[in-house]
PDB file of N, CA and C in Angstrom:
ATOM      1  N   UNK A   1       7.975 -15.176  -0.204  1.00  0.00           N
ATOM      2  CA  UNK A   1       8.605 -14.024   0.379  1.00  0.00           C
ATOM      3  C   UNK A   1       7.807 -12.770   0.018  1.00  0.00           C
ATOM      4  N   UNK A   2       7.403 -11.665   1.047  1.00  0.00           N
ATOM      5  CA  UNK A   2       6.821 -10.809   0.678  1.00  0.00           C
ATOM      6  C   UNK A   2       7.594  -9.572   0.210  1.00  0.00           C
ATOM      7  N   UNK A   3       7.115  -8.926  -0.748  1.00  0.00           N
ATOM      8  CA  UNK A   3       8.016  -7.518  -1.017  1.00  0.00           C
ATOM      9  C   UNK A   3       7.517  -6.377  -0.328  1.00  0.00           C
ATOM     10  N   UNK A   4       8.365  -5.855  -0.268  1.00  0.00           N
ATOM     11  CA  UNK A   4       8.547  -4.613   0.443  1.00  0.00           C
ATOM     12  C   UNK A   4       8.716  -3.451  -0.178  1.00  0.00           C
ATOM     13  N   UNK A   5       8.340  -2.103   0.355  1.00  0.00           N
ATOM     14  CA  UNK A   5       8.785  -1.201  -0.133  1.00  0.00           C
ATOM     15  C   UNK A   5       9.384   0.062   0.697  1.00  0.00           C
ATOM     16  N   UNK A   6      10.342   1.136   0.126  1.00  0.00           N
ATOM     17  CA  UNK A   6      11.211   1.639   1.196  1.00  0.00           C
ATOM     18  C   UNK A   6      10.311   3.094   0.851  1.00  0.00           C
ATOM     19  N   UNK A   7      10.518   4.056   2.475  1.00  0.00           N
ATOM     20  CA  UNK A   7      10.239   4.763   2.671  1.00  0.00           C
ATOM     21  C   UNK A   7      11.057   5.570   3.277  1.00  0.00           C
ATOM     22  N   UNK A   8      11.833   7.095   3.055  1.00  0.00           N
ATOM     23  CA  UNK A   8      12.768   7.356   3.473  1.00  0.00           C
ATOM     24  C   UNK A   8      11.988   8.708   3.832  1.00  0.00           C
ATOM     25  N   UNK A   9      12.394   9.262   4.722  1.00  0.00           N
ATOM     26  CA  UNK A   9      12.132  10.744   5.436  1.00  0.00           C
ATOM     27  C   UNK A   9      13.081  11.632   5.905  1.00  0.00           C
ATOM     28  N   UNK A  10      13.223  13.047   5.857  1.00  0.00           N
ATOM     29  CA  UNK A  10      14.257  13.360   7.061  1.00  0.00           C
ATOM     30  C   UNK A  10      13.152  14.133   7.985  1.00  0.00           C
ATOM     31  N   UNK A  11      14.288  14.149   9.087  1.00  0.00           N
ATOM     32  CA  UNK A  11      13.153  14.236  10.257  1.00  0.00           C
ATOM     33  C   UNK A  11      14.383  15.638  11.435  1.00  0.00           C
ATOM     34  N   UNK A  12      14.097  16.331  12.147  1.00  0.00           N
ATOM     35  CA  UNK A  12      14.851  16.549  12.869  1.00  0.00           C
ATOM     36  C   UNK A  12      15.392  15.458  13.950  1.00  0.00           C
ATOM     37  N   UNK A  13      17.157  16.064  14.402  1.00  0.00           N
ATOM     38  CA  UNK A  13      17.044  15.177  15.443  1.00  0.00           C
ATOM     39  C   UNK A  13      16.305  15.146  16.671  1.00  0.00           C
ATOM     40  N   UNK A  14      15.770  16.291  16.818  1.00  0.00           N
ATOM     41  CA  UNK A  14      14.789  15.895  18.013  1.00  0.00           C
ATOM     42  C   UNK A  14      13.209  15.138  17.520  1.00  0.00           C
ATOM     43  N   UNK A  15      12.873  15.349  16.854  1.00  0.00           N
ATOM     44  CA  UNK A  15      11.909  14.312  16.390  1.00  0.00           C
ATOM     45  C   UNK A  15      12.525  12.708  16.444  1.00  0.00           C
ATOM     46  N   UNK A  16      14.052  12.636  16.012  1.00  0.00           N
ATOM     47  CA  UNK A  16      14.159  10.940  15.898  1.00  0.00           C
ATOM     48  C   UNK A  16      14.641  10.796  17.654  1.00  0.00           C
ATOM     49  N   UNK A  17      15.530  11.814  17.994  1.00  0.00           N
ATOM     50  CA  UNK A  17      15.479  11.252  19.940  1.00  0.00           C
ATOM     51  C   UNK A  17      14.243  11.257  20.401  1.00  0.00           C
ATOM     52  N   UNK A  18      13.005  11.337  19.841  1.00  0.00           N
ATOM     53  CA  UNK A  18      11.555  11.409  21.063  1.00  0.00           C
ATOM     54  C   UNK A  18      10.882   9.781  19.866  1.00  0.00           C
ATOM     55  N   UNK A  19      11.542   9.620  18.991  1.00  0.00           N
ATOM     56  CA  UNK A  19      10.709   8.142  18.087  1.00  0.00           C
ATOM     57  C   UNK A  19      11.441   7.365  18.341  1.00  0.00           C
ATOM     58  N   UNK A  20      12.817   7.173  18.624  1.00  0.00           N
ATOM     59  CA  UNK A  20      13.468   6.202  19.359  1.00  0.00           C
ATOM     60  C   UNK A  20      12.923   6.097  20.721  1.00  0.00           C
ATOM     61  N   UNK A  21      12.883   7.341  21.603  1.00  0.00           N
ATOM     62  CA  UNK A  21      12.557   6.584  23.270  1.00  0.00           C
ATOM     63  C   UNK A  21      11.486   6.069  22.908  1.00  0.00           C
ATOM     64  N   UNK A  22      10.202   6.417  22.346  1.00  0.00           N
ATOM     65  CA  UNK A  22       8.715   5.614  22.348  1.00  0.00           C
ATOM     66  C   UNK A  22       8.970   4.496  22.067  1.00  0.00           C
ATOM     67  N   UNK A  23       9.820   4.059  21.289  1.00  0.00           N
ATOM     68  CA  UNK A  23      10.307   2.877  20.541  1.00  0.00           C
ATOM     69  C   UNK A  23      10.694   1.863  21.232  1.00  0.00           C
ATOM     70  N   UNK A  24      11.651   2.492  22.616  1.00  0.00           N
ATOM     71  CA  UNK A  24      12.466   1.897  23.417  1.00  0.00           C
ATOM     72  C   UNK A  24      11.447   1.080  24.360  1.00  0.00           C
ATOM     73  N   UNK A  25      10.373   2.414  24.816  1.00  0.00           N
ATOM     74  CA  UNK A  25       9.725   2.181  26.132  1.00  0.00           C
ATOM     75  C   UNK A  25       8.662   0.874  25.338  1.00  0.00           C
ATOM     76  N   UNK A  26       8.613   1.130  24.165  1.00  0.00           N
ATOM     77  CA  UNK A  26       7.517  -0.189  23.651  1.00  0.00           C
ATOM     78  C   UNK A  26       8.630  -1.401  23.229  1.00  0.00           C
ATOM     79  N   UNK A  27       9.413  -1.710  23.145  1.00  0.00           N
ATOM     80  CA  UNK A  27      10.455  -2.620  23.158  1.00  0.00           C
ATOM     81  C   UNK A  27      10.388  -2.986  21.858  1.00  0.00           C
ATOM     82  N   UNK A  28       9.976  -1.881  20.593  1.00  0.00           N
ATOM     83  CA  UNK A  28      10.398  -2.366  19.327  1.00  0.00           C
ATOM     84  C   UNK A  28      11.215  -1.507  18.630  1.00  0.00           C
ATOM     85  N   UNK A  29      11.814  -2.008  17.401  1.00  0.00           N
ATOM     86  CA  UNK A  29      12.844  -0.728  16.796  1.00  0.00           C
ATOM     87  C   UNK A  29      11.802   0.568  16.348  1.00  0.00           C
ATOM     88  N   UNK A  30      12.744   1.190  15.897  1.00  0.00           N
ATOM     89  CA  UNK A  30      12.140   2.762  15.483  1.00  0.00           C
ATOM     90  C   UNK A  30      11.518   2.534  14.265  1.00  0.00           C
ATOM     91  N   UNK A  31      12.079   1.425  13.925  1.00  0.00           N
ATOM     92  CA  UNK A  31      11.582   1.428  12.197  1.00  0.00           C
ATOM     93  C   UNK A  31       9.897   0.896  12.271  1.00  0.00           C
ATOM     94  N   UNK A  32       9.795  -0.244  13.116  1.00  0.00           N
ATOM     95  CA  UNK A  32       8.684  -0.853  13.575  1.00  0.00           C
ATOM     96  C   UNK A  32       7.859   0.194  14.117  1.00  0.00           C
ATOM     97  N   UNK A  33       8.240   1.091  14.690  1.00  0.00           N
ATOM     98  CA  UNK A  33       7.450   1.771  15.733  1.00  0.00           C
ATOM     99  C   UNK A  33       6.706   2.819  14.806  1.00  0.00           C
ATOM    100  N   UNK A  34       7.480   3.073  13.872  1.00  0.00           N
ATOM    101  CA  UNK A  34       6.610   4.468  12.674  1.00  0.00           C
ATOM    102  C   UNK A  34       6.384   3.662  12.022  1.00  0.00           C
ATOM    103  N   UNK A  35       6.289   2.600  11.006  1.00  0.00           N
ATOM    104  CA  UNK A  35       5.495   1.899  10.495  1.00  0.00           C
ATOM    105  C   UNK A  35       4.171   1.594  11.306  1.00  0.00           C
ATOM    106  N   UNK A  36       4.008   1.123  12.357  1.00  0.00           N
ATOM    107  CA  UNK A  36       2.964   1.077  12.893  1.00  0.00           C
ATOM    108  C   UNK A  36       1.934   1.994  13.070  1.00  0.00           C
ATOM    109  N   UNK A  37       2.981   3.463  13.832  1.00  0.00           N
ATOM    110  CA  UNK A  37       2.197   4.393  13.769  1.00  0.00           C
ATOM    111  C   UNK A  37       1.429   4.841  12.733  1.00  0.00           C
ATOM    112  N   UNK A  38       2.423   4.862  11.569  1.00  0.00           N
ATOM    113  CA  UNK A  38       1.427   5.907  10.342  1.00  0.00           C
ATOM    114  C   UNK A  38       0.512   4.476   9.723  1.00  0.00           C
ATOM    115  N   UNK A  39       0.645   3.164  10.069  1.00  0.00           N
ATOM    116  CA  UNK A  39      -0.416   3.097   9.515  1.00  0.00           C
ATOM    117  C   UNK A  39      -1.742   2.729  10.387  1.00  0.00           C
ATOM    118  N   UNK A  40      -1.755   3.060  11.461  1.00  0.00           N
ATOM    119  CA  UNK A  40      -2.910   3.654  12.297  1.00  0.00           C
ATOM    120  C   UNK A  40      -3.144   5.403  12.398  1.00  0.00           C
ATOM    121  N   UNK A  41      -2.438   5.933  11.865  1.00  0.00           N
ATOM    122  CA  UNK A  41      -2.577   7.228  11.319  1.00  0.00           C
ATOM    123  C   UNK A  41      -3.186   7.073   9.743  1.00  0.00           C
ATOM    124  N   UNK A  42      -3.270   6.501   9.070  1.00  0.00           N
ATOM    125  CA  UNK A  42      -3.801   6.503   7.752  1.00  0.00           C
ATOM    126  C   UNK A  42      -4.959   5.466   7.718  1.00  0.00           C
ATOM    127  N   UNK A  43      -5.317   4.853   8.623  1.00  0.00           N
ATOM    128  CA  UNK A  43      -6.478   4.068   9.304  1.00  0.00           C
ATOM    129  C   UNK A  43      -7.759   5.073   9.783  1.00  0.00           C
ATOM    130  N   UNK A  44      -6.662   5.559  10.509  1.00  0.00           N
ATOM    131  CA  UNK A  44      -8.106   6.801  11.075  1.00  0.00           C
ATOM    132  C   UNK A  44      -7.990   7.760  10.131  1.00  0.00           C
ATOM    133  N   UNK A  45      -7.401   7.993   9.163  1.00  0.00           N
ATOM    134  CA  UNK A  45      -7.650   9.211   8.413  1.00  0.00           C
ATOM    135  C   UNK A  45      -8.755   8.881   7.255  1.00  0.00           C
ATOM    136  N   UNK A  46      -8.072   7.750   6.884  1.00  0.00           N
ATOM    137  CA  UNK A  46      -9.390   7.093   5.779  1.00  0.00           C
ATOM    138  C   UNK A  46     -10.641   6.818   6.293  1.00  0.00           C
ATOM    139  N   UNK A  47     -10.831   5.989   7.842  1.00  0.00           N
ATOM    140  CA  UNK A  47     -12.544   6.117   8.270  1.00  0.00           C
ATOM    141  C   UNK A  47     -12.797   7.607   8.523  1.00  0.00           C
ATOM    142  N   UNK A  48     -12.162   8.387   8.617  1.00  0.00           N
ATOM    143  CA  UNK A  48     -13.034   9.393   8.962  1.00  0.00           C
ATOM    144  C   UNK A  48     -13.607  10.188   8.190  1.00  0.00           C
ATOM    145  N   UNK A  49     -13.295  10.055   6.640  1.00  0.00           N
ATOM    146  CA  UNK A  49     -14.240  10.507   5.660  1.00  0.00           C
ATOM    147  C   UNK A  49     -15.304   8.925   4.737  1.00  0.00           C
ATOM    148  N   UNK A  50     -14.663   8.298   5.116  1.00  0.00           N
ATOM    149  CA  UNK A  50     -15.599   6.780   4.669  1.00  0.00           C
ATOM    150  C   UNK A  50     -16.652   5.814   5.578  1.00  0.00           C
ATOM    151  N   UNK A  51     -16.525   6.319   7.320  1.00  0.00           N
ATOM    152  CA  UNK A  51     -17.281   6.096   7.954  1.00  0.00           C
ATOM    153  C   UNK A  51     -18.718   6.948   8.599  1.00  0.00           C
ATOM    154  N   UNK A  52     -19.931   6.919   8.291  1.00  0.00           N
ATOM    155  CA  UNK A  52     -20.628   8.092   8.520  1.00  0.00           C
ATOM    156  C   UNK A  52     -21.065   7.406  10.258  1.00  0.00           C
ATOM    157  N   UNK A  53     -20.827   8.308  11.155  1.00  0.00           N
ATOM    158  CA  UNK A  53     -21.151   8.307  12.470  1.00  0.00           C
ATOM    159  C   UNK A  53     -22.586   8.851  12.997  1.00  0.00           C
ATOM    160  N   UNK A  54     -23.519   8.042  12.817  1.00  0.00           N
ATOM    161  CA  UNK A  54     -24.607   8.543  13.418  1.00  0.00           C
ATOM    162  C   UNK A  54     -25.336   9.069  14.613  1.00  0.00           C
ATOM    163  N   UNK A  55     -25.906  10.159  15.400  1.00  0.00           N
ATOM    164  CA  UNK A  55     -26.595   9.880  17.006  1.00  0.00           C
ATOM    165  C   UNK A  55     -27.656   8.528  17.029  1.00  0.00           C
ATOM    166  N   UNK A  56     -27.661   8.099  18.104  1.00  0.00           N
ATOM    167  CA  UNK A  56     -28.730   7.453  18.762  1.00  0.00           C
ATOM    168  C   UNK A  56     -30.081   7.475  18.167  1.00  0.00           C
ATOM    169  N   UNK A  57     -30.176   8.773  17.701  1.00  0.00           N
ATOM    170  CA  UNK A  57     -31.804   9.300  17.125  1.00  0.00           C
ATOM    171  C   UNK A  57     -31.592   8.949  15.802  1.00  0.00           C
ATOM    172  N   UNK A  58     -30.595   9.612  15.566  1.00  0.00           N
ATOM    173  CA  UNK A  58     -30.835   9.177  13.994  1.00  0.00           C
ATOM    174  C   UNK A  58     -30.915   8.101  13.082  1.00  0.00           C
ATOM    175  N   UNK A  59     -30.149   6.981  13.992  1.00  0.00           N
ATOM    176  CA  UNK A  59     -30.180   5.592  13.750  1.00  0.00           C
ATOM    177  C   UNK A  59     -31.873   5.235  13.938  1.00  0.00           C
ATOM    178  N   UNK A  60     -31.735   5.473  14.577  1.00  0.00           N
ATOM    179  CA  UNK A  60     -33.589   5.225  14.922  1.00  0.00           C
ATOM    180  C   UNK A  60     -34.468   6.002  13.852  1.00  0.00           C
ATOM    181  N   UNK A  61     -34.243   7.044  13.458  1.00  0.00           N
ATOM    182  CA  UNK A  61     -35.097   7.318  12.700  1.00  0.00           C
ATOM    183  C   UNK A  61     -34.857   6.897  10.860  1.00  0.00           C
ATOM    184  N   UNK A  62     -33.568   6.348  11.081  1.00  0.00           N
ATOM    185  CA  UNK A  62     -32.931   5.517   9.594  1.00  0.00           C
ATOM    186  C   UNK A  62     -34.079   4.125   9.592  1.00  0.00           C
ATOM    187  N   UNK A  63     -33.846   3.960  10.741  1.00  0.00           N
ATOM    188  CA  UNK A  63     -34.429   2.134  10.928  1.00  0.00           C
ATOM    189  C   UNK A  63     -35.877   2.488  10.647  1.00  0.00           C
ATOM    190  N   UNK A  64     -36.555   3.318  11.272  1.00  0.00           N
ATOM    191  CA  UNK A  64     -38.118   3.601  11.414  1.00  0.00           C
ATOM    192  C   UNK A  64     -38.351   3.578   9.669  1.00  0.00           C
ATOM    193  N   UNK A  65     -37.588   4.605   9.260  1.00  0.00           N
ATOM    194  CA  UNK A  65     -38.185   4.577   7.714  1.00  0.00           C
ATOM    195  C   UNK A  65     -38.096   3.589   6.680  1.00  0.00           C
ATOM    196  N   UNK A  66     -37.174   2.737   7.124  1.00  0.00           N
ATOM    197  CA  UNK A  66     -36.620   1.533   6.211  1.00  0.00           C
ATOM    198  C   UNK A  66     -37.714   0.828   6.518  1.00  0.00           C
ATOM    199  N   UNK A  67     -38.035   0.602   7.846  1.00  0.00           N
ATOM    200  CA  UNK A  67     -39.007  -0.339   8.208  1.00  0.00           C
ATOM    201  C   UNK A  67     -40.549  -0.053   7.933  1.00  0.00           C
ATOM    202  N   UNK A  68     -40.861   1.428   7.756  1.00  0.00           N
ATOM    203  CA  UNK A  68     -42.078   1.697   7.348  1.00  0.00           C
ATOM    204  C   UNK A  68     -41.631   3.238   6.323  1.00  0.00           C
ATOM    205  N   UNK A  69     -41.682   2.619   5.354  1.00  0.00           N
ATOM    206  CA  UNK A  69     -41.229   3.968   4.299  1.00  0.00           C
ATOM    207  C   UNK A  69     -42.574   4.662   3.954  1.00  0.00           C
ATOM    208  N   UNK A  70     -42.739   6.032   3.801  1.00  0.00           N
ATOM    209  CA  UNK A  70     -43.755   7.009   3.659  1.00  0.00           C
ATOM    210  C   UNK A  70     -43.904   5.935   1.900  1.00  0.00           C
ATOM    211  N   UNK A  71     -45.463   6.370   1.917  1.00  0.00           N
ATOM    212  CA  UNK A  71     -45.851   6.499   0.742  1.00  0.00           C
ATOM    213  C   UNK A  71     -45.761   7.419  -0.451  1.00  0.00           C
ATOM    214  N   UNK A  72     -44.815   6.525  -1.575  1.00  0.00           N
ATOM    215  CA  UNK A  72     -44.282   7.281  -2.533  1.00  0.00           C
ATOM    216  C   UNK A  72     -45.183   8.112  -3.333  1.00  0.00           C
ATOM    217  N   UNK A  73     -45.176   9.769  -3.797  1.00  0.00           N
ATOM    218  CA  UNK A  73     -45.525  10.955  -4.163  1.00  0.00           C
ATOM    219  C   UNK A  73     -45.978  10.541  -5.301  1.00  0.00           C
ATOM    220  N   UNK A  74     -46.467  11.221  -6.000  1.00  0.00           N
ATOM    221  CA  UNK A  74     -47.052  10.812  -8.003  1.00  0.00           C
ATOM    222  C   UNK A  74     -46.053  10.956  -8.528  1.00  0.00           C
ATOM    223  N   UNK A  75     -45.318  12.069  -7.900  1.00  0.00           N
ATOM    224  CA  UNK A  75     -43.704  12.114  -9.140  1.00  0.00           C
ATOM    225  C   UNK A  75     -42.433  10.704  -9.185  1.00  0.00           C
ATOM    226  N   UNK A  76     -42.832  10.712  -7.713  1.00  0.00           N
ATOM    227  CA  UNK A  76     -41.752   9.031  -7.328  1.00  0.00           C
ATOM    228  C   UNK A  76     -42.951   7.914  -8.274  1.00  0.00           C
ATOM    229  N   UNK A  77     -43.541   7.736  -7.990  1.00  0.00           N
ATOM    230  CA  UNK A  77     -44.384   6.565  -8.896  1.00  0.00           C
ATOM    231  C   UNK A  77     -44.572   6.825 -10.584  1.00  0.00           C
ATOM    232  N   UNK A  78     -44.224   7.992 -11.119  1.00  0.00           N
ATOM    233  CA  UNK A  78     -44.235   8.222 -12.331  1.00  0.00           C
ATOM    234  C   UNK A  78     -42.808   8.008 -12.435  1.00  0.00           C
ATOM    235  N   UNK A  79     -41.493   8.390 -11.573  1.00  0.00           N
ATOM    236  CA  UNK A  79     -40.404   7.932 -12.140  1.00  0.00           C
ATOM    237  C   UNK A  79     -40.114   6.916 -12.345  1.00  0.00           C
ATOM    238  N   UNK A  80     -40.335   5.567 -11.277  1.00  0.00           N
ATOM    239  CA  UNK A  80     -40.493   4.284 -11.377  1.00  0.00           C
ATOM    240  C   UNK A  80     -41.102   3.685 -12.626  1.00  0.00           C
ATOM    241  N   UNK A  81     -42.204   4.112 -12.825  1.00  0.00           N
ATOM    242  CA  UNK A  81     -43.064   3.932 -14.281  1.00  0.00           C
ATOM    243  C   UNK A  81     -42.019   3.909 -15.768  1.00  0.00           C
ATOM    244  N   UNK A  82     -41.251   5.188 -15.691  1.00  0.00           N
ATOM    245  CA  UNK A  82     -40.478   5.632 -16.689  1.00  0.00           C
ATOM    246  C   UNK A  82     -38.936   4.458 -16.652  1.00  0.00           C
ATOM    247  N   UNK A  83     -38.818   4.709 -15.314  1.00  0.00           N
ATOM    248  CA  UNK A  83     -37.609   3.759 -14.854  1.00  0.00           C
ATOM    249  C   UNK A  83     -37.709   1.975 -15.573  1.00  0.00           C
ATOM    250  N   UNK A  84     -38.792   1.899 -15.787  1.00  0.00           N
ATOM    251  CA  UNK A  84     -39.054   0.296 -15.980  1.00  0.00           C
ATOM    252  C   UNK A  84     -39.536   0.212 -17.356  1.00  0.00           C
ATOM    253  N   UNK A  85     -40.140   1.443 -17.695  1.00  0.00           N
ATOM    254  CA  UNK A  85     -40.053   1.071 -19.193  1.00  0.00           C
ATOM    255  C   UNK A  85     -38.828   1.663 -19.969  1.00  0.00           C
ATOM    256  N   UNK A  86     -37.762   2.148 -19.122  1.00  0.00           N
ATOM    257  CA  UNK A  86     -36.420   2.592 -20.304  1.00  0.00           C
ATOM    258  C   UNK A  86     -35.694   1.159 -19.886  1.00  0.00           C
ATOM    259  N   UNK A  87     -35.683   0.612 -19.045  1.00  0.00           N
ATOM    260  CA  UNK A  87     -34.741  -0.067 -18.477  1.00  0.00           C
ATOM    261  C   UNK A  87     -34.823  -1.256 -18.202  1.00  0.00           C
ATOM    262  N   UNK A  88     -33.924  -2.249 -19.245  1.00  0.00           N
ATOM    263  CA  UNK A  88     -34.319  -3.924 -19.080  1.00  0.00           C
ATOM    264  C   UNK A  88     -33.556  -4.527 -17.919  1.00  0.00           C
ATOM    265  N   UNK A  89     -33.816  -5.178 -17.299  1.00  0.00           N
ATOM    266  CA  UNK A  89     -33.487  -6.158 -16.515  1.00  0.00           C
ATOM    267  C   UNK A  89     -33.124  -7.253 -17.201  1.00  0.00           C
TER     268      UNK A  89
END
């Protein structure tokens, strides 16, 4: 059996007469119907700071460098240097 947990709100009544009809016209209860909602409301709220959306170009220019990365500077090859002798594997 799964547990549950309760969530209580007040709401105006015109907010609960316009979440009941949506409710109605989708043929589930009200309770079903805001559960659903907020958690496709808290779906898109969380990707939209945890998903990074790239253009067309920029994907392309992500891939280009992965696939051919510039040649690392004296300071990047001296950190690496330092990096491997502080740090055991």
């Amino acid at each position: 059996m799964t547990k549950s947990a309760r969530l209580e709100t007040r709401i105006s009544p015109a907010t609960q007469a316009l979440l009941k009809r949506a409710a109605e016209i989708q043929g589930r209860s009200v309770s079903d119907f805001v559960v659903t909602a907020v958690q496709e409301a808290a779906q898109k709220a969380i990707a939209e700071v945890e998903v990074i959306r790239l253009s067309r170009k920029a994907q392309e220019h992500i891939a280009a460098q992965l696939l051919n990365p510039p040649v690392p500077t004296p300071a990047l090859a001296r950190a690496f240097k330092r990096h491997r002798a502080l740090v055991v594997e």
